[in-house]
Protein backbone atom coordinates (compact mmCIF):
# COMPACT_ATOMS: atom_id res chain seq x y z
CA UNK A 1 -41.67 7.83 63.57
CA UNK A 2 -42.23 9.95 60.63
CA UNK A 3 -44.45 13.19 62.06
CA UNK A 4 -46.87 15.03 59.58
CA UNK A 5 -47.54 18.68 61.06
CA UNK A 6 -50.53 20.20 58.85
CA UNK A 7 -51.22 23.50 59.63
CA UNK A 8 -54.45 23.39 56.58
CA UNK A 9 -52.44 24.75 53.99
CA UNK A 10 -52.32 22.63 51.43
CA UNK A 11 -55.58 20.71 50.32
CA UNK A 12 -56.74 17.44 51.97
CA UNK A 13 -55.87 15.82 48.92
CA UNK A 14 -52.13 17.33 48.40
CA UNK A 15 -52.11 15.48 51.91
CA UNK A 16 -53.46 12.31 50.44
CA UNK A 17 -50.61 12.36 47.86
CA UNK A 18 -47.84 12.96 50.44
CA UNK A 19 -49.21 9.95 52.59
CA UNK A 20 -49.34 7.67 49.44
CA UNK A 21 -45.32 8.99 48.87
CA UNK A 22 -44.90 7.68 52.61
CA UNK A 23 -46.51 4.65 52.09
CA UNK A 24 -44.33 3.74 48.67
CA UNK A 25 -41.10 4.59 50.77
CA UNK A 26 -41.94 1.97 53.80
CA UNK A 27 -42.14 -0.45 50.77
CA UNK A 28 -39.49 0.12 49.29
CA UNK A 29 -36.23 -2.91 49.94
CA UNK A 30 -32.97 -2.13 51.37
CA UNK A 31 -29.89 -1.42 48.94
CA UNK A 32 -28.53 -5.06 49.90
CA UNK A 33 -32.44 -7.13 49.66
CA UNK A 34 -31.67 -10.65 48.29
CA UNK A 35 -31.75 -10.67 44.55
CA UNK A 36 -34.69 -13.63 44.73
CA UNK A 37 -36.69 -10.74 47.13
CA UNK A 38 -36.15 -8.06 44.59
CA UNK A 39 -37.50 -10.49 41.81
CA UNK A 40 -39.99 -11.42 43.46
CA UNK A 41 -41.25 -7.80 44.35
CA UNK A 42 -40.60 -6.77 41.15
CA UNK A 43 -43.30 -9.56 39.51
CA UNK A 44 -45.35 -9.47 42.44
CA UNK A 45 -45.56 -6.24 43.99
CA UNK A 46 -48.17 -7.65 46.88
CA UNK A 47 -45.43 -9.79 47.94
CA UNK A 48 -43.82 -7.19 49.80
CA UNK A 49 -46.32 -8.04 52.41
CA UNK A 50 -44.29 -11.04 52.94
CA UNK A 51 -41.10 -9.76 52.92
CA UNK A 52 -38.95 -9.41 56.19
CA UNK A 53 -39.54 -5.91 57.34
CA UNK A 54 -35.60 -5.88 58.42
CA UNK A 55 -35.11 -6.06 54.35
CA UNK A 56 -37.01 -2.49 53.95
CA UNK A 57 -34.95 0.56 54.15
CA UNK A 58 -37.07 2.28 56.65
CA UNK A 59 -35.38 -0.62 59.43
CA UNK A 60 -32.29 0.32 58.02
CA UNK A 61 -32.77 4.21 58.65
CA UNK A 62 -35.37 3.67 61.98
CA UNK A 63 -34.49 2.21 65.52
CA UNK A 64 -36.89 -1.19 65.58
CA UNK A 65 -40.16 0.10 67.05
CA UNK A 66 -41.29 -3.53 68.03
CA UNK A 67 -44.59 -2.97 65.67
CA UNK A 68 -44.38 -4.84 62.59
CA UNK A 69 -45.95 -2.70 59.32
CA UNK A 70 -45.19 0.32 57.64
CA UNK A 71 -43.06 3.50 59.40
CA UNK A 72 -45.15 4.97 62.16
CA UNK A 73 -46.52 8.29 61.70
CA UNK A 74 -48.19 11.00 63.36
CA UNK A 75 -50.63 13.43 62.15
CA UNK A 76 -50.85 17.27 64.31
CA UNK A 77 -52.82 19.28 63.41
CA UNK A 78 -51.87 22.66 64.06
CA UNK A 79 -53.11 26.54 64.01
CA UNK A 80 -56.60 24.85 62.40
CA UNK A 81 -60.30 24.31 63.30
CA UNK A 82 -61.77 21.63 64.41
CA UNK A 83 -64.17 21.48 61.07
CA UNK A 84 -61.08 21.92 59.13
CA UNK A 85 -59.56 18.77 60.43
CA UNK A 86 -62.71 16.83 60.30
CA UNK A 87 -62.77 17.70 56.50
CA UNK A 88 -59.58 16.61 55.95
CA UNK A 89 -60.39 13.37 57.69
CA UNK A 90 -63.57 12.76 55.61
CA UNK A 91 -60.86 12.64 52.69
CA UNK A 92 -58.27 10.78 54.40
CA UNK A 93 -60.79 7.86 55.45
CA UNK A 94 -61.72 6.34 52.08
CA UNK A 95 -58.16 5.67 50.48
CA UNK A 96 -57.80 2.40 49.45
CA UNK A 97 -54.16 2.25 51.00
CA UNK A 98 -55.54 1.74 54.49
């Protein structure tokens, strides 16, 4: 599980970035994918939703959590208030990603 502690101080939308990096690495194919997978992501990058998730490189680098999808992760919020984090939550809702 990949844990994001925010502590407010970067923007909501520096945060936004860093979860779009995350979700571009739990995409990505292991070193030794199939050359037909890597073709086929390459053409068709949707297709990685039908790819084996033990071909990403997250499975190679995390235990199996039994959950199939992207890397887990955890938000904590931390030394903030609670109208901070609902801000940043506001901003966090809409991307298209999820």
């Amino acid at each position: 599980m990949l844990l994001e502690i925010d502590r407010r101080t970067e923007d909501a939308h520096d945060l936004v970035t860093k979860l779009r990096r995350y979700w571009q690495w739990g995409r990505l194919l292991a070193p030794d994918a199939d050359k037909y997978t890597v073709d086929l992501v390459r053409s068709r990058p949707d297709a990685i939703e039908d790819v084996g998730h033990e071909k990403r490189l997250w499975r190679r680098i995390y235990p199996p959590t039994g959950r199939e999808g992207l890397v887990p992760l955890a938000f904590v919020f931390a030394d903030t208030t609670e109208a901070k984090v609902a801000n940043t939550v506001q901003v966090l809702r809409p991307c298209p990603m999820w």
